[in-house]
C-alpha atoms as a PDB file:
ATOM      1  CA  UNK A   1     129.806  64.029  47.542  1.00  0.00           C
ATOM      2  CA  UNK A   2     129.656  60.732  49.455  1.00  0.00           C
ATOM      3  CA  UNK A   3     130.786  60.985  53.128  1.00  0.00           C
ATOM      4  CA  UNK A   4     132.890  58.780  55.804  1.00  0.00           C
ATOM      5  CA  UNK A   5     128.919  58.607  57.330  1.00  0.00           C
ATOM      6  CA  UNK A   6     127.551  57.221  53.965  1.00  0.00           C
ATOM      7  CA  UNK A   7     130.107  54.772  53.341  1.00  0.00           C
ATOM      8  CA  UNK A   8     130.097  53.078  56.654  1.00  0.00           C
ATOM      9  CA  UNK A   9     126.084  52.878  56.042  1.00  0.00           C
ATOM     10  CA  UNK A  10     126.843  51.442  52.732  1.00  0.00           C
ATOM     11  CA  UNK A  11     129.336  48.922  54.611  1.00  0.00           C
ATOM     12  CA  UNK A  12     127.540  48.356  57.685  1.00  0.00           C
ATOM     13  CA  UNK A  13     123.995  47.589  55.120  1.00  0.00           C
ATOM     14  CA  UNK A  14     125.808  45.508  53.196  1.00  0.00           C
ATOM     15  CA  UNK A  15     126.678  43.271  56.573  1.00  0.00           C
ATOM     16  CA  UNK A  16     122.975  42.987  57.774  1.00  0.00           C
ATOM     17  CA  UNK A  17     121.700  42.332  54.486  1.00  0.00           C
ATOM     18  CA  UNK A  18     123.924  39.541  54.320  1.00  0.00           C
ATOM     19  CA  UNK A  19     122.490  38.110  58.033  1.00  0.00           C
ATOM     20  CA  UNK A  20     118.630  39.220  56.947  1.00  0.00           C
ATOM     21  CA  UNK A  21     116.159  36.566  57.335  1.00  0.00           C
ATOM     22  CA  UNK A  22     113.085  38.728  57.932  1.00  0.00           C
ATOM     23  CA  UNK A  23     111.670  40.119  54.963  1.00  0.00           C
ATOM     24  CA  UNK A  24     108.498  38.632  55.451  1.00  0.00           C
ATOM     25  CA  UNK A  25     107.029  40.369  58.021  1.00  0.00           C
ATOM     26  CA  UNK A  26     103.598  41.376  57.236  1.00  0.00           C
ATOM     27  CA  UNK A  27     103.224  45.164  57.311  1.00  0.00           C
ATOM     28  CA  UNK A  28     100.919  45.929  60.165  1.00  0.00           C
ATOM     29  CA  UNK A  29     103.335  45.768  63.476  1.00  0.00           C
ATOM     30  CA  UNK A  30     102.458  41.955  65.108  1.00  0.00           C
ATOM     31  CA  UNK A  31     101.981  42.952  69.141  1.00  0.00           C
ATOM     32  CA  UNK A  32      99.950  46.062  68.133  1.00  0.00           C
ATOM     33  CA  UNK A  33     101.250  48.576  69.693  1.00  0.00           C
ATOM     34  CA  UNK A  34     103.451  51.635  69.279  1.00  0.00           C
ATOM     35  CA  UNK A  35     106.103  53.613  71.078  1.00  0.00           C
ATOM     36  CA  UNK A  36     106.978  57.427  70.993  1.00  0.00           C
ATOM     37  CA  UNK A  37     110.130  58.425  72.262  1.00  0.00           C
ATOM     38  CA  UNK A  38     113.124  60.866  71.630  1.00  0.00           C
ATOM     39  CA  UNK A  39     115.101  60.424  68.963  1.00  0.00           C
ATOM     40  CA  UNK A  40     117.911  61.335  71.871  1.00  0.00           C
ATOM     41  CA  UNK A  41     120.676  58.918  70.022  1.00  0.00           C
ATOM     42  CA  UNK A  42     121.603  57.519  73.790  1.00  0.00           C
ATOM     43  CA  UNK A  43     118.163  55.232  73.792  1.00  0.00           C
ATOM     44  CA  UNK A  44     118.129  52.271  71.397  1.00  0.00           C
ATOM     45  CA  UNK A  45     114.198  51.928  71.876  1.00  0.00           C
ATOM     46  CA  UNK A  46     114.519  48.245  70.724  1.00  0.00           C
ATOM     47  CA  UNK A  47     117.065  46.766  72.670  1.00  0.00           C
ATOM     48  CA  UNK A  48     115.989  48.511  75.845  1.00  0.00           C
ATOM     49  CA  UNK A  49     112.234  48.296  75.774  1.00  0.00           C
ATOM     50  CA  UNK A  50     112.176  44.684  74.127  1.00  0.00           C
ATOM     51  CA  UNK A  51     110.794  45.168  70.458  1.00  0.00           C
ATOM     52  CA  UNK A  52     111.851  42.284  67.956  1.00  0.00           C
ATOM     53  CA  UNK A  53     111.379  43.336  64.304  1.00  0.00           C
ATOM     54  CA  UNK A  54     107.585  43.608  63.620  1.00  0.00           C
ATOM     55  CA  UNK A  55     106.567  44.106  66.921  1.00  0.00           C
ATOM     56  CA  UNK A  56     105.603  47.438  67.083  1.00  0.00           C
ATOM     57  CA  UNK A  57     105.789  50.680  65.533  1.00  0.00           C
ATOM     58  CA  UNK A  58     108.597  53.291  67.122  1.00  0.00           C
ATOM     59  CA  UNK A  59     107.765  56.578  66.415  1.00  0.00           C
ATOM     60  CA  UNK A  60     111.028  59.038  67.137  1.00  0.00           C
ATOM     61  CA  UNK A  61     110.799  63.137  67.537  1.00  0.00           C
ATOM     62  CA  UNK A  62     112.633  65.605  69.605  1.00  0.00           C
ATOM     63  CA  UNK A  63     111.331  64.994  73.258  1.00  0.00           C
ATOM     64  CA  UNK A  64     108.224  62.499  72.456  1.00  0.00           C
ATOM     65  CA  UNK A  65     106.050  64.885  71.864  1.00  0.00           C
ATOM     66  CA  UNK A  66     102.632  63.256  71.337  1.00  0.00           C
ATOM     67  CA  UNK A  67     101.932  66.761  69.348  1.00  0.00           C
ATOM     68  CA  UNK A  68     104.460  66.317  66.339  1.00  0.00           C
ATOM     69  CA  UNK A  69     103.798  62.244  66.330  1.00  0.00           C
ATOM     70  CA  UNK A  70     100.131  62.507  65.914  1.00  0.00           C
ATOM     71  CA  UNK A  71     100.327  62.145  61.877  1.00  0.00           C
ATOM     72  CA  UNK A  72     102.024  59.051  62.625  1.00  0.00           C
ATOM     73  CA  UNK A  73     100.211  57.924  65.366  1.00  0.00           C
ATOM     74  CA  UNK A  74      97.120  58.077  63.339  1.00  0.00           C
ATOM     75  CA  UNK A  75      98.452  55.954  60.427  1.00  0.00           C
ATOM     76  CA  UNK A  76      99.801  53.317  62.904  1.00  0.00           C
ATOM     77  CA  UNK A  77      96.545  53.257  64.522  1.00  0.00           C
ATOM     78  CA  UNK A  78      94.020  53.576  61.742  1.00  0.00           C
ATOM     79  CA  UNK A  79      95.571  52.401  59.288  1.00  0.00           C
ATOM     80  CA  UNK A  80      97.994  49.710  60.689  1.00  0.00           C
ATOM     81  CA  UNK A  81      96.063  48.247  63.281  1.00  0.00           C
ATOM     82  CA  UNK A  82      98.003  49.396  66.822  1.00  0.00           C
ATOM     83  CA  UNK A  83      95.512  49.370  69.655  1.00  0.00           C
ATOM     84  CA  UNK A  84      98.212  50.889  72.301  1.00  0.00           C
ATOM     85  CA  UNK A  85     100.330  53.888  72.298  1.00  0.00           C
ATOM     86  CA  UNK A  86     103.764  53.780  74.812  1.00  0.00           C
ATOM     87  CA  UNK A  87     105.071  56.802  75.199  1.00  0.00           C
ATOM     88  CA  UNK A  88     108.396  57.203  76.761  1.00  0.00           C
ATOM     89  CA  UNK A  89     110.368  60.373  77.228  1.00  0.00           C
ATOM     90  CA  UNK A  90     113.656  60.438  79.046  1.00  0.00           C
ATOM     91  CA  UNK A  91     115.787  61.745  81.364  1.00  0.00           C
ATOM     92  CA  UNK A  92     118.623  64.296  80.456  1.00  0.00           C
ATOM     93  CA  UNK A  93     116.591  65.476  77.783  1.00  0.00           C
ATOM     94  CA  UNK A  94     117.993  68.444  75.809  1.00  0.00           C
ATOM     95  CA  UNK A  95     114.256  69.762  75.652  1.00  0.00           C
ATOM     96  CA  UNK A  96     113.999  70.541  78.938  1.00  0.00           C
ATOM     97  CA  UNK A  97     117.449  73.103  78.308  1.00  0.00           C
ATOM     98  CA  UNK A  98     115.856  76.117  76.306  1.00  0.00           C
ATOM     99  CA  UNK A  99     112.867  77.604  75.876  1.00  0.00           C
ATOM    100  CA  UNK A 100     111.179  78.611  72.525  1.00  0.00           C
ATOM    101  CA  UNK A 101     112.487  82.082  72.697  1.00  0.00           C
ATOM    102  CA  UNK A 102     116.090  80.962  72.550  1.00  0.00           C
ATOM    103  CA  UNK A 103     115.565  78.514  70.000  1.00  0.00           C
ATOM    104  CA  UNK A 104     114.332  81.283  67.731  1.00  0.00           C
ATOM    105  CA  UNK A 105     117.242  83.633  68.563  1.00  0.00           C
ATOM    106  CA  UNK A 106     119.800  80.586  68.022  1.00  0.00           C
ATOM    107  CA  UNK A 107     118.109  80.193  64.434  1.00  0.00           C
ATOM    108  CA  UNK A 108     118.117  83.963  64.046  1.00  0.00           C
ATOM    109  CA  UNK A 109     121.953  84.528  64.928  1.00  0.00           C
ATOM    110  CA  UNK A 110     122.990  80.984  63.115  1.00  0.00           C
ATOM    111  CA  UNK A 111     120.887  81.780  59.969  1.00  0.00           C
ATOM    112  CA  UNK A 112     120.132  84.957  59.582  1.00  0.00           C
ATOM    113  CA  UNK A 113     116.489  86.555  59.473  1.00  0.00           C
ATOM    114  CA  UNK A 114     115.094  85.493  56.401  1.00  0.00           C
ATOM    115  CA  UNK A 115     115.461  81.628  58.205  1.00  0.00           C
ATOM    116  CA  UNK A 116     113.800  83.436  61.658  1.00  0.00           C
ATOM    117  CA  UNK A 117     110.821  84.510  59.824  1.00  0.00           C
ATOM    118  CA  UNK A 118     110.558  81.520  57.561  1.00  0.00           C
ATOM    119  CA  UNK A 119     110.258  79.251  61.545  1.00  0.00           C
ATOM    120  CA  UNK A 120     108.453  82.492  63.597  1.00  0.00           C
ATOM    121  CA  UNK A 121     105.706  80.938  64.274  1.00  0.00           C
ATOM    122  CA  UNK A 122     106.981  77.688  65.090  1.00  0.00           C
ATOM    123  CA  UNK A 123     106.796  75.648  68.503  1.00  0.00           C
ATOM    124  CA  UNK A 124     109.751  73.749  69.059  1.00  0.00           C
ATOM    125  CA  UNK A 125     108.028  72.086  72.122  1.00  0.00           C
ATOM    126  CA  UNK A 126     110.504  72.258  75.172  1.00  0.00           C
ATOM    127  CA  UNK A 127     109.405  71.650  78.481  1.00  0.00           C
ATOM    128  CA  UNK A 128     111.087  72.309  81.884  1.00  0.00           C
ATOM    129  CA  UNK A 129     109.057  69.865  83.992  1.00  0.00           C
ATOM    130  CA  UNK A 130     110.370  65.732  82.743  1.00  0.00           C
ATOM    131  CA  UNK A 131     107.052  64.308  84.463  1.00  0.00           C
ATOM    132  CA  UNK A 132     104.518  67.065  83.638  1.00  0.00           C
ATOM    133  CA  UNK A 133     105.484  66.551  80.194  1.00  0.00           C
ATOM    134  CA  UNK A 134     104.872  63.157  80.112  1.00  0.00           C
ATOM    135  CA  UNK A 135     101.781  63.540  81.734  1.00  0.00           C
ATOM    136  CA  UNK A 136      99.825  66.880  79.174  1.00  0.00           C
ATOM    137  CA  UNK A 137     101.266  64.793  76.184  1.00  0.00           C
ATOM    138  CA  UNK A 138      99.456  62.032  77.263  1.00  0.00           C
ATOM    139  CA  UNK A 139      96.630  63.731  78.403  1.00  0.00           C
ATOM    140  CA  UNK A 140      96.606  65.098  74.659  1.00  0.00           C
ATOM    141  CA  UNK A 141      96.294  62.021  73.394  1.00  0.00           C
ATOM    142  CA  UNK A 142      93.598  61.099  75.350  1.00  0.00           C
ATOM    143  CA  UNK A 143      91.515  64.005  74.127  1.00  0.00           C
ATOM    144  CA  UNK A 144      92.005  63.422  70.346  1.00  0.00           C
ATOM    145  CA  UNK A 145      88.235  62.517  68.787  1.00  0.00           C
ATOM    146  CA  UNK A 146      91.133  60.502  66.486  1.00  0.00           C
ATOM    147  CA  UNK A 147      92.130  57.898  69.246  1.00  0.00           C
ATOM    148  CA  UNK A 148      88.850  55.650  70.282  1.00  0.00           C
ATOM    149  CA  UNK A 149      88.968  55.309  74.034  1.00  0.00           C
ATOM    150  CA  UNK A 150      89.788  51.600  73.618  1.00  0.00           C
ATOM    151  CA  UNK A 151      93.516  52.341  72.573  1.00  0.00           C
ATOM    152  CA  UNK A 152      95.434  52.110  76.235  1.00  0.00           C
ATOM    153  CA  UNK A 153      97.751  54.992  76.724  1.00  0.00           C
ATOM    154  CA  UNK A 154     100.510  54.963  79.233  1.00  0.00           C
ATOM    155  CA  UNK A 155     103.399  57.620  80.211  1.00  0.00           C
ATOM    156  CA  UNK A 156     106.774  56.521  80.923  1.00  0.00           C
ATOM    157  CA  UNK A 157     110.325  57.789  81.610  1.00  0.00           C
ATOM    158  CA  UNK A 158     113.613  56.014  80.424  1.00  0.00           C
ATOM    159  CA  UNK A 159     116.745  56.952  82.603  1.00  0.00           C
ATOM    160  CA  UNK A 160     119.338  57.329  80.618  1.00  0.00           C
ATOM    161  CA  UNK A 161     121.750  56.663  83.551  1.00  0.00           C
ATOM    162  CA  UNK A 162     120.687  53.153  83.906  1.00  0.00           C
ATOM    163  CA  UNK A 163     118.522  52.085  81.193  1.00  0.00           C
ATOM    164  CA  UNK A 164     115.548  51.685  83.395  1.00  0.00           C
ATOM    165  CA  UNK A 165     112.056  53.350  82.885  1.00  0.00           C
ATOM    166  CA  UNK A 166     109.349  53.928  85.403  1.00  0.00           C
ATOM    167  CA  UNK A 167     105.771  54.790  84.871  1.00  0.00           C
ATOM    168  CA  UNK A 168     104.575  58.359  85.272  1.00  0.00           C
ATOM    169  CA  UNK A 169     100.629  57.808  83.780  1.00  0.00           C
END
Protein backbone atom coordinates (compact mmCIF):
# COMPACT_ATOMS: atom_id res chain seq x y z
CA UNK A 1 0.00 0.00 0.00
CA UNK A 2 1.71 3.28 -0.95
CA UNK A 3 0.61 6.30 1.16
CA UNK A 4 -0.19 10.24 0.61
CA UNK A 5 3.39 10.29 2.92
CA UNK A 6 5.24 8.07 0.32
CA UNK A 7 4.16 9.75 -2.67
CA UNK A 8 4.98 13.24 -1.69
CA UNK A 9 8.61 11.65 -0.76
CA UNK A 10 8.61 10.15 -4.12
CA UNK A 11 7.62 13.77 -5.53
CA UNK A 12 9.48 15.90 -3.30
CA UNK A 13 12.96 13.27 -4.17
CA UNK A 14 12.35 13.52 -7.47
CA UNK A 15 12.66 17.64 -7.14
CA UNK A 16 16.05 17.59 -5.22
CA UNK A 17 17.47 15.04 -7.30
CA UNK A 18 16.84 17.16 -10.10
CA UNK A 19 18.80 20.37 -8.18
CA UNK A 20 21.66 17.73 -6.72
CA UNK A 21 25.10 18.76 -7.37
CA UNK A 22 26.78 17.07 -4.40
CA UNK A 23 27.35 13.57 -4.85
CA UNK A 24 30.85 13.81 -4.39
CA UNK A 25 31.32 14.36 -1.03
CA UNK A 26 33.86 12.13 0.39
CA UNK A 27 32.39 9.95 3.14
CA UNK A 28 34.06 11.01 6.32
CA UNK A 29 32.03 14.38 7.45
CA UNK A 30 34.62 17.51 6.24
CA UNK A 31 34.58 19.90 9.67
CA UNK A 32 34.88 16.76 11.86
CA UNK A 33 32.55 16.94 14.09
CA UNK A 34 29.15 15.58 15.10
CA UNK A 35 25.89 16.67 16.62
CA UNK A 36 23.30 14.73 18.83
CA UNK A 37 20.06 16.11 19.18
CA UNK A 38 16.26 15.17 19.34
CA UNK A 39 14.72 13.98 16.61
CA UNK A 40 11.83 16.56 18.07
CA UNK A 41 10.54 17.34 14.24
CA UNK A 42 10.40 21.31 15.37
CA UNK A 43 14.52 21.54 15.07
CA UNK A 44 15.95 21.35 11.55
CA UNK A 45 19.57 20.71 13.05
CA UNK A 46 21.04 21.99 9.70
CA UNK A 47 19.51 25.10 9.02
CA UNK A 48 19.63 26.23 12.63
CA UNK A 49 23.04 25.14 13.80
CA UNK A 50 24.80 25.89 10.32
CA UNK A 51 25.77 22.37 8.81
CA UNK A 52 26.21 22.39 4.87
CA UNK A 53 26.11 18.85 3.41
CA UNK A 54 29.32 17.01 4.54
CA UNK A 55 29.99 18.95 7.36
CA UNK A 56 29.25 16.91 10.07
CA UNK A 57 27.54 13.96 11.20
CA UNK A 58 23.83 14.57 12.97
CA UNK A 59 23.00 11.93 15.04
CA UNK A 60 18.96 12.10 15.99
CA UNK A 61 17.21 10.04 19.10
CA UNK A 62 14.44 10.80 21.43
CA UNK A 63 15.88 13.55 23.82
CA UNK A 64 19.80 13.38 22.75
CA UNK A 65 20.58 10.92 24.78
CA UNK A 66 24.36 10.38 24.58
CA UNK A 67 23.30 6.67 25.94
CA UNK A 68 21.27 5.39 22.79
CA UNK A 69 23.79 7.46 20.27
CA UNK A 70 26.89 5.87 21.51
CA UNK A 71 26.88 3.03 18.61
CA UNK A 72 26.86 5.87 16.38
CA UNK A 73 29.00 8.05 18.03
CA UNK A 74 31.64 5.46 17.96
CA UNK A 75 31.47 4.82 14.18
CA UNK A 76 31.54 8.62 13.48
CA UNK A 77 34.44 8.90 15.66
CA UNK A 78 36.50 5.81 15.02
CA UNK A 79 35.69 5.06 12.09
CA UNK A 80 34.84 8.39 10.28
CA UNK A 81 37.24 10.61 11.65
CA UNK A 82 35.00 13.28 13.99
CA UNK A 83 37.22 14.71 16.69
CA UNK A 84 34.13 16.72 18.43
CA UNK A 85 30.84 15.68 19.69
CA UNK A 86 27.88 18.72 19.98
CA UNK A 87 25.29 17.73 21.80
CA UNK A 88 22.18 19.72 21.86
CA UNK A 89 18.94 18.90 23.59
CA UNK A 90 16.02 21.27 23.60
CA UNK A 91 13.54 22.97 25.19
CA UNK A 92 9.83 21.71 25.31
CA UNK A 93 11.04 18.37 25.13
CA UNK A 94 8.39 15.62 25.37
CA UNK A 95 11.05 13.61 27.52
CA UNK A 96 10.92 15.62 30.25
CA UNK A 97 6.66 14.76 30.32
CA UNK A 98 6.62 11.04 31.66
CA UNK A 99 8.54 8.95 33.48
CA UNK A 100 9.54 5.29 32.63
CA UNK A 101 6.74 3.88 34.62
CA UNK A 102 4.10 5.50 32.45
CA UNK A 103 5.72 4.75 29.35
CA UNK A 104 5.48 1.08 30.23
CA UNK A 105 1.80 1.29 31.29
CA UNK A 106 1.00 3.37 27.95
CA UNK A 107 2.66 0.31 26.00
CA UNK A 108 0.86 -2.10 28.31
CA UNK A 109 -2.78 -0.56 27.86
CA UNK A 110 -2.01 0.35 23.92
CA UNK A 111 -0.55 -3.16 23.21
CA UNK A 112 -1.40 -5.47 25.39
CA UNK A 113 1.04 -7.57 27.73
CA UNK A 114 2.76 -9.76 25.55
CA UNK A 115 4.29 -6.09 23.95
CA UNK A 116 4.90 -4.96 27.99
CA UNK A 117 7.00 -7.89 28.63
CA UNK A 118 8.65 -8.03 25.25
CA UNK A 119 10.01 -3.78 26.37
CA UNK A 120 10.06 -4.58 30.54
CA UNK A 121 13.22 -4.03 30.92
CA UNK A 122 13.64 -1.19 28.77
CA UNK A 123 14.79 2.52 29.64
CA UNK A 124 13.09 4.92 27.64
CA UNK A 125 15.41 7.68 29.10
CA UNK A 126 13.16 10.69 30.27
CA UNK A 127 14.43 13.24 32.37
CA UNK A 128 12.65 16.00 34.39
CA UNK A 129 15.60 18.37 34.82
CA UNK A 130 16.41 20.13 30.74
CA UNK A 131 20.01 21.24 32.09
CA UNK A 132 20.93 18.28 34.35
CA UNK A 133 20.31 16.21 31.44
CA UNK A 134 22.46 17.87 29.31
CA UNK A 135 25.01 17.95 31.74
CA UNK A 136 25.13 13.51 33.07
CA UNK A 137 24.84 12.83 29.22
CA UNK A 138 27.75 14.65 28.70
CA UNK A 139 29.43 13.71 31.61
CA UNK A 140 28.79 10.05 30.14
CA UNK A 141 30.53 10.71 27.36
CA UNK A 142 33.34 11.91 28.97
CA UNK A 143 33.79 8.70 30.91
CA UNK A 144 33.62 6.27 27.92
CA UNK A 145 37.36 4.42 27.68
CA UNK A 146 35.76 4.68 23.79
CA UNK A 147 36.13 8.57 23.43
CA UNK A 148 40.09 9.62 23.77
CA UNK A 149 40.16 12.73 25.89
CA UNK A 150 41.20 14.74 22.82
CA UNK A 151 37.57 14.67 21.30
CA UNK A 152 36.00 18.20 22.78
CA UNK A 153 32.60 17.67 24.21
CA UNK A 154 30.19 20.46 24.79
CA UNK A 155 26.39 20.60 26.16
CA UNK A 156 23.95 22.80 24.65
CA UNK A 157 20.22 23.71 24.66
CA UNK A 158 18.17 24.80 21.50
CA UNK A 159 14.98 26.91 22.39
CA UNK A 160 12.51 25.97 20.43
CA UNK A 161 10.72 29.34 20.98
CA UNK A 162 13.32 31.25 19.22
CA UNK A 163 15.72 29.11 17.55
CA UNK A 164 18.54 30.11 19.77
CA UNK A 165 20.82 27.71 21.84
CA UNK A 166 22.93 28.49 24.83
CA UNK A 167 25.67 26.50 26.37
CA UNK A 168 25.02 24.44 29.48
CA UNK A 169 28.75 22.39 29.58
Amino acid sequence: MTTEIQKSLVERNAAYAGKFTKGGLPLPPGKKYLILTCMDARIDAAAAFGVDLGDAHIIRNAGASSRDALRSILISEQLLGTREIVLIKHSGCGMLTFTNEAAHSLVQENLGPEAAAEIATLDFLPFPDLDQAVRDDVDFLQKQKTIPESVAISGWVYQVENGLVRRVV
